[in-house]
Protein backbone atom coordinates (compact mmCIF):
# COMPACT_ATOMS: atom_id res chain seq x y z
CA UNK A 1 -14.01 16.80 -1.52
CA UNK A 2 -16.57 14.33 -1.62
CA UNK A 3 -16.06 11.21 0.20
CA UNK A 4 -17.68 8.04 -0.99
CA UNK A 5 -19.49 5.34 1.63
CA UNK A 6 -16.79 2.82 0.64
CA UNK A 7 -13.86 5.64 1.65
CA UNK A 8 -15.35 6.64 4.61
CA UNK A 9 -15.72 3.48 6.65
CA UNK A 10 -12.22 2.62 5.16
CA UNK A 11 -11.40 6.31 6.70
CA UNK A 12 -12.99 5.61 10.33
CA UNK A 13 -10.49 2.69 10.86
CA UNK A 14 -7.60 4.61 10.20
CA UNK A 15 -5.54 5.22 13.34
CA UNK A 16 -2.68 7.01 12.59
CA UNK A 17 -2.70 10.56 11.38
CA UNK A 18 0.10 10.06 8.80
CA UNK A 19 -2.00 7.13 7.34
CA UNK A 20 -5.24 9.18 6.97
CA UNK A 21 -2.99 11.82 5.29
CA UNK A 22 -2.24 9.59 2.48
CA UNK A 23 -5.22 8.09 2.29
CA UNK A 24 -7.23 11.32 1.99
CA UNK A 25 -4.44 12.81 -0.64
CA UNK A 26 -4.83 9.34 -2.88
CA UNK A 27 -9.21 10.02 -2.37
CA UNK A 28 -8.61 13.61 -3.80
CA UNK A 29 -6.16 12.36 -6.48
CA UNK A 30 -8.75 10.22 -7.95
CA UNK A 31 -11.17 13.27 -8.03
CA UNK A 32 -14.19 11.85 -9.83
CA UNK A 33 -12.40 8.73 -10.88
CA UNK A 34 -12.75 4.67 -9.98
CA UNK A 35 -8.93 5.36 -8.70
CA UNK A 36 -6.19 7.77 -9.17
CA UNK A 37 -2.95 7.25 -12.06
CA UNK A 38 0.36 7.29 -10.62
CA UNK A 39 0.94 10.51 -12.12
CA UNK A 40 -2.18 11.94 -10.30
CA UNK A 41 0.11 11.57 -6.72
CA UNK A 42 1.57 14.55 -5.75
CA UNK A 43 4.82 14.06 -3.51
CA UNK A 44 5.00 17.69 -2.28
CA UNK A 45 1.68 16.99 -0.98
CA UNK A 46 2.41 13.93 1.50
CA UNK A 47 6.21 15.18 1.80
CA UNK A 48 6.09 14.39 5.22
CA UNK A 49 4.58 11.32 5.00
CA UNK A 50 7.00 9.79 1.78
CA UNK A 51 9.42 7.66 4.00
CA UNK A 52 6.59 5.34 4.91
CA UNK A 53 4.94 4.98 1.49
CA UNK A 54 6.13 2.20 -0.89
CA UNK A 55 4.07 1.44 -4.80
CA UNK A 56 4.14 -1.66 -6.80
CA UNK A 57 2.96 -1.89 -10.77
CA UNK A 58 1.08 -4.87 -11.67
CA UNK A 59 1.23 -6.67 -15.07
CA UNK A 60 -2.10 -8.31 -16.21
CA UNK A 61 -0.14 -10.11 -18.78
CA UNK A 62 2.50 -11.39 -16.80
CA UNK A 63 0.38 -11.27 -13.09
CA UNK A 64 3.50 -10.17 -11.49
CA UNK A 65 4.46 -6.78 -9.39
CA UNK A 66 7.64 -4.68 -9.84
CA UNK A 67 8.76 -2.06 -7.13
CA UNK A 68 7.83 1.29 -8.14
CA UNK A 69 9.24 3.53 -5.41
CA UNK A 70 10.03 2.90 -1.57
CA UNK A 71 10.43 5.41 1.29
CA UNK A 72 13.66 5.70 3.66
CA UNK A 73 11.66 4.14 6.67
CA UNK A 74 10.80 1.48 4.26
CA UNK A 75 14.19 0.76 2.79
CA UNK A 76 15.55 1.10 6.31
CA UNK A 77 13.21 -2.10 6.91
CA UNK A 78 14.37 -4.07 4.77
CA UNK A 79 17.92 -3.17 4.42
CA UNK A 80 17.61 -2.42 0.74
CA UNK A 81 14.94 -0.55 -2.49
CA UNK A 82 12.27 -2.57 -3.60
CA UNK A 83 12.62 -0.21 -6.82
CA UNK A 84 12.57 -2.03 -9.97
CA UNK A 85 12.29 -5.23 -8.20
CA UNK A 86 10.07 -8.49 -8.98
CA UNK A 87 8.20 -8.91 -5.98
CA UNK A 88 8.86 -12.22 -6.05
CA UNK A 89 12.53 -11.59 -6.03
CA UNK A 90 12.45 -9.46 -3.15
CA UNK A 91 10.48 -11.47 -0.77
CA UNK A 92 10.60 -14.52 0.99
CA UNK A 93 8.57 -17.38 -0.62
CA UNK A 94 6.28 -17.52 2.59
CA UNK A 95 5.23 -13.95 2.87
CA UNK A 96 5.69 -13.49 -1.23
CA UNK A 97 2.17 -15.78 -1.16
CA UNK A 98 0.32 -13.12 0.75
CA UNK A 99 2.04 -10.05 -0.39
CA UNK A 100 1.03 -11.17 -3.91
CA UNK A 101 -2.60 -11.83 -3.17
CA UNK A 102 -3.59 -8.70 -0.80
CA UNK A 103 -1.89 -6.36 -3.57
CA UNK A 104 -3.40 -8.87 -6.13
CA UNK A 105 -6.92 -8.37 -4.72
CA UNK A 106 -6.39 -4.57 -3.68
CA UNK A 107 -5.86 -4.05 -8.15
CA UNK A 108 -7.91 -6.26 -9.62
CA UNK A 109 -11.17 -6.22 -7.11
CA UNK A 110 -10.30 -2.88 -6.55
CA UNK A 111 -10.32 -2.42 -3.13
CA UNK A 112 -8.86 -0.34 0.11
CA UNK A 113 -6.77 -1.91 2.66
CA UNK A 114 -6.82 -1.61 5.57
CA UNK A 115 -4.37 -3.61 8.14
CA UNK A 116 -3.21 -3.31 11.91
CA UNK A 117 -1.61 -5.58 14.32
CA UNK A 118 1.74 -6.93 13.35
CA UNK A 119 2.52 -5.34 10.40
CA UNK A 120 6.02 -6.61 9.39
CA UNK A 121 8.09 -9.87 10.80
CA UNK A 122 11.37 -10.31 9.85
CA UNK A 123 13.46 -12.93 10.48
CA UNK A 124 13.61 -12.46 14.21
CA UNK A 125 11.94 -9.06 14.56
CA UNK A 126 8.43 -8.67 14.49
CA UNK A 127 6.77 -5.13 13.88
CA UNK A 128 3.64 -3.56 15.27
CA UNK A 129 1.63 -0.82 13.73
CA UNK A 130 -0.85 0.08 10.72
CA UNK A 131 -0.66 -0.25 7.22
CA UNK A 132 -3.06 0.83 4.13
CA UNK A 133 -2.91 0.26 0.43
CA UNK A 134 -4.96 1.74 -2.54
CA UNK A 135 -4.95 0.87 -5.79
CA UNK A 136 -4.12 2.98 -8.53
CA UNK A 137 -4.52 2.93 -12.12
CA UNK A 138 -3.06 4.70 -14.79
CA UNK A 139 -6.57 4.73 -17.62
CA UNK A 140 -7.91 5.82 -14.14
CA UNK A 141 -10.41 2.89 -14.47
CA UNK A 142 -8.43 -0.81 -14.25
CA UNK A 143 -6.21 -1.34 -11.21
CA UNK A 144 -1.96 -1.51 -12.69
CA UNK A 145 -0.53 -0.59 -9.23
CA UNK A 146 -0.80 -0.45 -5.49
CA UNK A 147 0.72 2.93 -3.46
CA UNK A 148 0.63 1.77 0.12
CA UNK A 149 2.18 3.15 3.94
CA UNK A 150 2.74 1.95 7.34
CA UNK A 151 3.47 2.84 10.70
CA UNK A 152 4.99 0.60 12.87
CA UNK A 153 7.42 0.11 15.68
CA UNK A 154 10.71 -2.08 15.63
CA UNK A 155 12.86 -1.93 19.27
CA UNK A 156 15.76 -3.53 17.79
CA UNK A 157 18.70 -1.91 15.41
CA UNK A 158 18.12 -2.07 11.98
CA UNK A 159 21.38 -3.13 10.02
CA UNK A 160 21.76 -4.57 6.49
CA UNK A 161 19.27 -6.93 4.61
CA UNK A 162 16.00 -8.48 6.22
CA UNK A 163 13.86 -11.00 5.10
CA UNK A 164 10.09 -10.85 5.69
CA UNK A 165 9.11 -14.25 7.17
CA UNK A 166 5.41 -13.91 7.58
CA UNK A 167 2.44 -11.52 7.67
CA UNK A 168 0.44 -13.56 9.79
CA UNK A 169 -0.29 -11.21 12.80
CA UNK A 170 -1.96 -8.48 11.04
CA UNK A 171 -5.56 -7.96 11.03
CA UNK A 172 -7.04 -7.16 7.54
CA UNK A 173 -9.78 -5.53 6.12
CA UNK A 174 -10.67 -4.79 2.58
CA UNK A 175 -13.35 -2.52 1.31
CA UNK A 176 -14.55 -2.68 -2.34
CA UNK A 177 -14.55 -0.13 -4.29
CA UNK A 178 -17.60 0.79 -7.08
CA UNK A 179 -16.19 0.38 -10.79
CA UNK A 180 -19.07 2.94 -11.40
CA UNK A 181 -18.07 6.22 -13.11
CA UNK A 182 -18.16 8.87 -9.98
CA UNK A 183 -19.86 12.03 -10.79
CA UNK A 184 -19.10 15.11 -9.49
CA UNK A 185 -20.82 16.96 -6.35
């Protein structure tokens, strides 16, 4: 596999092995494509790493995301599915605003993203750890989705619903990705 400039610094930040596991699966997904389709992610090949990954599918028309699929570790986080969801349905107003523009940006730019520090906070309960999102697209060309994962650590019990409050802690980075046609190696 061939790994692009853009993918490898986005690569070298990536703490956490389970994290550069799906990253590196969604890299040889999109084989010699701008990004990978849905269809192009194979579960059986980041089984172990499916309870932390969540997706959203983004409508140009409509500029609005709907849950695609969430893991256990992520439903356990928030206390219910994001699946089938409007995204702005199933978060708070406050951290809908920049849940909606990092996925925005990570589709339409496209771009990788790359986050650490406090990853979730909700309601009372803050979360450390590591999160990335890619973009996928189903013409394998324009961004119509975002497949992300995190690792973090909660102390506290995790029972029924939870609101995220804020994303504010987490450190971001994004990292274009060419539009050009990728040829292969």
């Amino acid at each position: 596999m061939m790994l692009t400039q853009e993918f490898e610094r986005f690569l070298a930040q990536i703490k956490a092995s389970a994290l550069r596991t799906v990253a590196l699966h969604w890299q040889d997904a999109r084989s010699h494509s701008v990004m990978p389709a849905w269809r192009d992610i194979d579960p059986a090949a980041i089984k172990l790493q499916l309870p932390i990954v969540w997706s959203w599918k983004y409508d140009r028309v409509a500029d609005s995301f709907t849950g695609r699929l969430a893991g256990e570790r992520f439903c356990q986080i928030f206390g219910r599915n994001l699946r089938g969801k409007p995204m702005a349905e199933f978060l708070s107003a406050n951290a809908y605003r920049h849940v909606f523009a990092r996925d925005k940006r990570v589709v339409t730019e496209p771009a990788l993203y790359h986050g650490i520090g406090e990853v979730y906070h909700l309601e009372n309960l803050s979360g450390r750890g590591e999160r990335i999102i890619l973009p996928l697209a189903d013409d394998r060309r324009n961004g119509d989705g975002t497949f992300g994962a995190a690792i973090y650590d909660i102390a506290a019990p995790l029972d029924g619903p939870r609101v995220v409050e804020s994303l504010a802690g987490e450190a971001e980075t994004f990292f274009p990705i060419s539009t050009a046609q990728r040829s292969a190696a």
